[in-house]
C-alpha atoms as a PDB file:
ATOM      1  CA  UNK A   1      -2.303 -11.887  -5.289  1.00  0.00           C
ATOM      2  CA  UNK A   2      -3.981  -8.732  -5.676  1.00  0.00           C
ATOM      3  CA  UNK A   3      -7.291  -9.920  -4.985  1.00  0.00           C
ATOM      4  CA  UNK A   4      -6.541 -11.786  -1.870  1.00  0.00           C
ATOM      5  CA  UNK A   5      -4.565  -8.380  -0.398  1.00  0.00           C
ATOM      6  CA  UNK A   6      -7.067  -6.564  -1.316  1.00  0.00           C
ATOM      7  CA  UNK A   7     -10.118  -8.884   0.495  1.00  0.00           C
ATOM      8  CA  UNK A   8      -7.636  -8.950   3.428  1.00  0.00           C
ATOM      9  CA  UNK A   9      -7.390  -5.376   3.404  1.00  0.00           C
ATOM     10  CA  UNK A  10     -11.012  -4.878   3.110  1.00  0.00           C
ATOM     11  CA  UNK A  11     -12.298  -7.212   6.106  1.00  0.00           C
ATOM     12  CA  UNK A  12      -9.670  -6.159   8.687  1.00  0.00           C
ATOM     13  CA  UNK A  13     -11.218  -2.173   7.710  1.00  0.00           C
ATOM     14  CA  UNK A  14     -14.142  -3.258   8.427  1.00  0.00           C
ATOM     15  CA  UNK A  15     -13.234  -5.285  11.483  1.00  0.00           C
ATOM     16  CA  UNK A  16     -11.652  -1.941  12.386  1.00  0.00           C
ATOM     17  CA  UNK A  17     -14.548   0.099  11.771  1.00  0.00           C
ATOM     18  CA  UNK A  18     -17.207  -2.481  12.995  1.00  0.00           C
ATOM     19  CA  UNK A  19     -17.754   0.091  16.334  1.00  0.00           C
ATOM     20  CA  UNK A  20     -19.175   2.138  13.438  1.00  0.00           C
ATOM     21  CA  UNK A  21     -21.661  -0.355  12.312  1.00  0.00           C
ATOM     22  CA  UNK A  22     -24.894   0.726  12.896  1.00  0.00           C
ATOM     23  CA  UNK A  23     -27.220  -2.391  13.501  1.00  0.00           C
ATOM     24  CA  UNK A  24     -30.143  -1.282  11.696  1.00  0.00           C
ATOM     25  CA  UNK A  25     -28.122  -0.747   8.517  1.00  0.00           C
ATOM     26  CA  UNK A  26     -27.476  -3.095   5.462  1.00  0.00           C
ATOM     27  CA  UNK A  27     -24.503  -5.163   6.910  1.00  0.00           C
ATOM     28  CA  UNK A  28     -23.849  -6.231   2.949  1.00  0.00           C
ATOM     29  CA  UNK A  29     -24.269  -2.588   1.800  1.00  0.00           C
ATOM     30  CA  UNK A  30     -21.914  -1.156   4.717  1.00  0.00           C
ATOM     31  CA  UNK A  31     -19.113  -3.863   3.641  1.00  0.00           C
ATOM     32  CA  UNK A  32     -19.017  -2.833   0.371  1.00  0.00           C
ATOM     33  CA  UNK A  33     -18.983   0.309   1.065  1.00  0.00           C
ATOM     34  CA  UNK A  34     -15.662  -0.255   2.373  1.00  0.00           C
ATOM     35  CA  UNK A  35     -14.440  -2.765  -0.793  1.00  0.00           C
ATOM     36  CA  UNK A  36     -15.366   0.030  -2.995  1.00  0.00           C
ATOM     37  CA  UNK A  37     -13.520   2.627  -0.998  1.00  0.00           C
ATOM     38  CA  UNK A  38     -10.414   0.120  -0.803  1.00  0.00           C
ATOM     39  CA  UNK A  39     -10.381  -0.625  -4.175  1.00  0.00           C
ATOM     40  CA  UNK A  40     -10.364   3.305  -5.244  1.00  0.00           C
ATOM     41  CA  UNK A  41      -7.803   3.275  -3.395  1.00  0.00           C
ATOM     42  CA  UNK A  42      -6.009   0.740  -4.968  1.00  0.00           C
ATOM     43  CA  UNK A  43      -6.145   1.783  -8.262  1.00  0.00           C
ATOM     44  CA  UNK A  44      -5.153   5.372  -7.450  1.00  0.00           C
ATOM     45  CA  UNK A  45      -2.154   3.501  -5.993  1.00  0.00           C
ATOM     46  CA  UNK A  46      -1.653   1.311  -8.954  1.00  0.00           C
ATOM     47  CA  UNK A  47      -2.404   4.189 -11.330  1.00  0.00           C
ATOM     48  CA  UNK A  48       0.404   6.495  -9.574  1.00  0.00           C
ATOM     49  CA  UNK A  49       2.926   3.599  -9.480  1.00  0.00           C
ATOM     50  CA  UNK A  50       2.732   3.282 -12.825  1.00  0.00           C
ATOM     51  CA  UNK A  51       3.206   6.886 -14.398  1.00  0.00           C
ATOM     52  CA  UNK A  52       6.405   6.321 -11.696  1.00  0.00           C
ATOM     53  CA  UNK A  53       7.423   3.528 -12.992  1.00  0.00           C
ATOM     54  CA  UNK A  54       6.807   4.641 -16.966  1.00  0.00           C
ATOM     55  CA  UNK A  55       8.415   8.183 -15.879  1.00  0.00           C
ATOM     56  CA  UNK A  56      11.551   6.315 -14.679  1.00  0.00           C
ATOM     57  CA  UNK A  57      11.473   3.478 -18.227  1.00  0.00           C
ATOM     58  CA  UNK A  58      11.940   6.666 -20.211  1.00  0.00           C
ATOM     59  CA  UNK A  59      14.924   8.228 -18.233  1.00  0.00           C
ATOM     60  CA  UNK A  60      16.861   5.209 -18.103  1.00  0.00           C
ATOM     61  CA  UNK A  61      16.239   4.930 -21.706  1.00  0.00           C
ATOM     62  CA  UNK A  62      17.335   8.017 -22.246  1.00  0.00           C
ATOM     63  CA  UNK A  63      20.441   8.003 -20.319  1.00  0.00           C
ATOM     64  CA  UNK A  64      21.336   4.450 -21.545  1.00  0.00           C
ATOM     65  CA  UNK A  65      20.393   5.762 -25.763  1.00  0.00           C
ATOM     66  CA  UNK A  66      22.795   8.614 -24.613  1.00  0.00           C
ATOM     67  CA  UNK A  67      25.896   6.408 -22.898  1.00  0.00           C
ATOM     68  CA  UNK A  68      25.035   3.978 -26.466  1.00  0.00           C
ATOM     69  CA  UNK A  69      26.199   6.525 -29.132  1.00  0.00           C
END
């Protein structure tokens, strides 16, 4: 699923910034451009959910260990 958000994500930023697009550019080069800025993105995303999500395993663990003895 990630993949296909992620392509969706990158072609409507581009169809955003197409204005931008200057025609004697690399069209290919310009596009990725954007997938590589998207996916950075991403992963900073994904990276910060998960120290959230790892940050809140370990307090319900502890408060659950501490309600257990």
């Amino acid at each position: 699923h990630d993949v296909d958000d992620l392509a969706q994500e990158v072609f409507l930023a581009a169809f955003r910034c197409l204005p931008t697009f200057r025609r004697e550019d690399d069209f290919g080069a310009w596009l990725r451009g954007i997938a590589r800025n998207t996916l950075s993105v991403h992963w900073r995303r994904t990276a910060r959910r998960n120290r959230a999500m790892a940050g809140f395993q370990e307090e319900v663990a502890r408060v659950v260990g501490t309600d257990l003895d």
